[in-house]
C-alpha atoms as a PDB file:
ATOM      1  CA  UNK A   1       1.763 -13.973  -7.326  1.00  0.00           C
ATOM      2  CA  UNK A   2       2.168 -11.553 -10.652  1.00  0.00           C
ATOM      3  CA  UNK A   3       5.061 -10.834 -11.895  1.00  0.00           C
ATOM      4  CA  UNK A   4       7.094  -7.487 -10.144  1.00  0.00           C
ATOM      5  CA  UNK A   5       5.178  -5.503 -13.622  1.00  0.00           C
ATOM      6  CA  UNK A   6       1.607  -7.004 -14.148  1.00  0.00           C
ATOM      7  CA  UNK A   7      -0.819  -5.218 -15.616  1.00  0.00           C
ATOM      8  CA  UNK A   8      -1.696  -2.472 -13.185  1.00  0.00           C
ATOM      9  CA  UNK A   9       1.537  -1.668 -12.463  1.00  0.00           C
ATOM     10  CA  UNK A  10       2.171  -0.678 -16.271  1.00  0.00           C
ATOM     11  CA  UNK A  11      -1.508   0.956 -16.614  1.00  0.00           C
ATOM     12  CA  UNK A  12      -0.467   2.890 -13.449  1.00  0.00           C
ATOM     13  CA  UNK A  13       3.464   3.571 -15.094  1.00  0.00           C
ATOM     14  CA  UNK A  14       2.270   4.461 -18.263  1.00  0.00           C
ATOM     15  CA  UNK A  15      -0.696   7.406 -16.626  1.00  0.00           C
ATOM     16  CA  UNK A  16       2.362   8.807 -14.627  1.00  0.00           C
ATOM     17  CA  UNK A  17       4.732   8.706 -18.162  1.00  0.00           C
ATOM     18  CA  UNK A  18       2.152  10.055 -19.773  1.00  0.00           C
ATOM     19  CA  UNK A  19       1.696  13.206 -17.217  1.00  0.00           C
ATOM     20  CA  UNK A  20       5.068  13.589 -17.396  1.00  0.00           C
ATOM     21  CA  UNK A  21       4.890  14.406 -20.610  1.00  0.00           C
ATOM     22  CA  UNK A  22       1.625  16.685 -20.515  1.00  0.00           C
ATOM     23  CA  UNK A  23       3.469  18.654 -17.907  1.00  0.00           C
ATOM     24  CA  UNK A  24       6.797  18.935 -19.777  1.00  0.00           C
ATOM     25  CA  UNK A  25       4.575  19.936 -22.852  1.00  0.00           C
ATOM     26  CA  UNK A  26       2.589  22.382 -20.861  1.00  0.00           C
ATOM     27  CA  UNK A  27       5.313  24.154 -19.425  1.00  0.00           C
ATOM     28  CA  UNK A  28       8.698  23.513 -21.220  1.00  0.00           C
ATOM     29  CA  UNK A  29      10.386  22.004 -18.587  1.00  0.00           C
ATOM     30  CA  UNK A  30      11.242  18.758 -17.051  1.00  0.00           C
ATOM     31  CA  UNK A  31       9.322  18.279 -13.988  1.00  0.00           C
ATOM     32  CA  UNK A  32      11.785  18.170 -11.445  1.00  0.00           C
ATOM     33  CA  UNK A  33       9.729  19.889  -8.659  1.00  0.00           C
ATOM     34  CA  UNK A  34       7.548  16.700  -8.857  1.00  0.00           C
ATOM     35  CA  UNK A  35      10.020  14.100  -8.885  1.00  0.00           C
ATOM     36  CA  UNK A  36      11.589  15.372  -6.310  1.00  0.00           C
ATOM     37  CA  UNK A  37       8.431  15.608  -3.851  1.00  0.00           C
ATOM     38  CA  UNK A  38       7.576  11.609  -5.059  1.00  0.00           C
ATOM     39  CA  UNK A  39      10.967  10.841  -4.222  1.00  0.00           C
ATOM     40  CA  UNK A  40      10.803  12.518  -0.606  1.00  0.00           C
ATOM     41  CA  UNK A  41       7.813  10.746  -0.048  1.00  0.00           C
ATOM     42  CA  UNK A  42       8.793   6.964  -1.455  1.00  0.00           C
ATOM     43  CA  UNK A  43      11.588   7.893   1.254  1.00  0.00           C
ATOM     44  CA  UNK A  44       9.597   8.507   4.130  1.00  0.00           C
ATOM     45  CA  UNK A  45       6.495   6.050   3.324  1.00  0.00           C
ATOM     46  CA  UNK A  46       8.981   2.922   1.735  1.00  0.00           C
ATOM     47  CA  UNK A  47      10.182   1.836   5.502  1.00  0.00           C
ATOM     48  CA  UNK A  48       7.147   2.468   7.215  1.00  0.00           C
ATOM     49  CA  UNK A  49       5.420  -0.097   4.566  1.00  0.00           C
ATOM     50  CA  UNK A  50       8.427  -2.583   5.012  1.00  0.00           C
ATOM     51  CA  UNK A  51       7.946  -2.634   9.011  1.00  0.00           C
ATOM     52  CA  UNK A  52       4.164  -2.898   8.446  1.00  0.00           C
ATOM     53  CA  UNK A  53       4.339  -5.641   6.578  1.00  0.00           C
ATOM     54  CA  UNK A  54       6.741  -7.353   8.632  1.00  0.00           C
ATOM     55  CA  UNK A  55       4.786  -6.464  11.925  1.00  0.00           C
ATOM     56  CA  UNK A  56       2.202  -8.474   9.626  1.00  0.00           C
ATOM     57  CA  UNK A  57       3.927 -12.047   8.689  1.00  0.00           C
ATOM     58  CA  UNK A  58       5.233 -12.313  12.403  1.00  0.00           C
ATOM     59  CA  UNK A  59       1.778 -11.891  13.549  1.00  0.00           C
ATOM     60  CA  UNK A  60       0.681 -14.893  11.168  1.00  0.00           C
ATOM     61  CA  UNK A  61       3.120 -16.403  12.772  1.00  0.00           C
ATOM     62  CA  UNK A  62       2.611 -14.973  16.643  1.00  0.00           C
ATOM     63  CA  UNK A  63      -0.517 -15.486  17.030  1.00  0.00           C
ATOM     64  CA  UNK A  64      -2.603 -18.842  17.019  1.00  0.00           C
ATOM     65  CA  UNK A  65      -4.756 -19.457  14.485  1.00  0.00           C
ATOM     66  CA  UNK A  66      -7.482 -20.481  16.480  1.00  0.00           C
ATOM     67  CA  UNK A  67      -7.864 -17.309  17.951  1.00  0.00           C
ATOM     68  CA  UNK A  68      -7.953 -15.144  15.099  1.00  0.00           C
ATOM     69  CA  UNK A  69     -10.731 -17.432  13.855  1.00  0.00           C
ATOM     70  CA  UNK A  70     -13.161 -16.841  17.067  1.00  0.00           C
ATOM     71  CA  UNK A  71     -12.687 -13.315  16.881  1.00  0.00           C
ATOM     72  CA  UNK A  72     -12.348 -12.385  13.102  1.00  0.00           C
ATOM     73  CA  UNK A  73     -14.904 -15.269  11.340  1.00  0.00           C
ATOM     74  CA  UNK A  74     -18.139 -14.823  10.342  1.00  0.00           C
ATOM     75  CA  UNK A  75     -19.096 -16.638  13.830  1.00  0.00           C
ATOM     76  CA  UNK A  76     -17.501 -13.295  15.862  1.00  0.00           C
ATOM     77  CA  UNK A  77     -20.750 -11.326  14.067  1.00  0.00           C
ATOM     78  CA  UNK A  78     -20.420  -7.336  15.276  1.00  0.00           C
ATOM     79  CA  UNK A  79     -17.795  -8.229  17.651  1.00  0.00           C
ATOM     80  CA  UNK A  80     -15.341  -9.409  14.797  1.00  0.00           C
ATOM     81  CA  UNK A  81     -16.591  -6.549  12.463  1.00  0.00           C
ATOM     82  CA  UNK A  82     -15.992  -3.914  14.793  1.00  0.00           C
ATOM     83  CA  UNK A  83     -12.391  -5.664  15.859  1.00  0.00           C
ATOM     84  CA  UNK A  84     -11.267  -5.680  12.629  1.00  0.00           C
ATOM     85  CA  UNK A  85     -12.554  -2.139  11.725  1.00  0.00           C
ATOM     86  CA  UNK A  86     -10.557  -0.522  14.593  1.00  0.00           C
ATOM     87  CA  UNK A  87      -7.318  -2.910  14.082  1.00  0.00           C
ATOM     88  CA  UNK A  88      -7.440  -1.887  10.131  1.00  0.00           C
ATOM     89  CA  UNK A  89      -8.690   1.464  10.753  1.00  0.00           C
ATOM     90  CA  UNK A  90      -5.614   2.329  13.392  1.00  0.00           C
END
């Protein structure tokens, strides 16, 4: 696993710095408006990510392995496309 800043986190840090700065520059004034509406939504999203992921590991964990491989491997054909479509798509 990288590092909590790898590369694409600073690529992605350093766009956002960046249009910071254009919008500072553009309209003499410290975005607050934005950081504000990122904030609200890091609030709302940052929980709903935590319990997915944790709904996640206990499933690795819940559910046999065997069974995820009959109906998610490349032996499941349409059946484990169309499983995994609706499970990631919902």
């Amino acid at each position: 696993m990288a590092g909590v800043v790898d590369r694409i986190t600073f690529i992605i840090a350093a766009v956002a710095a960046a249009l910071f700065y254009y919008v500072y520059l553009k309209t003499g004034q410290v975005p607050w408006g934005a950081t504000g509406r990122a904030g609200a939504l890091f609030v709302n999203i940052v929980p709903k990510i935590a319990f997915a992921f944790l709904i996640g590991a206990l499933l690795t964990e819940a559910i046999p392995r065997e069974i995820v491989q009959n109906w998610l491997s490349d032996r499941a054909g349409l059946r484990g496309i169309l499983l995994g479509w609706l499970v990631g798509g919902g």
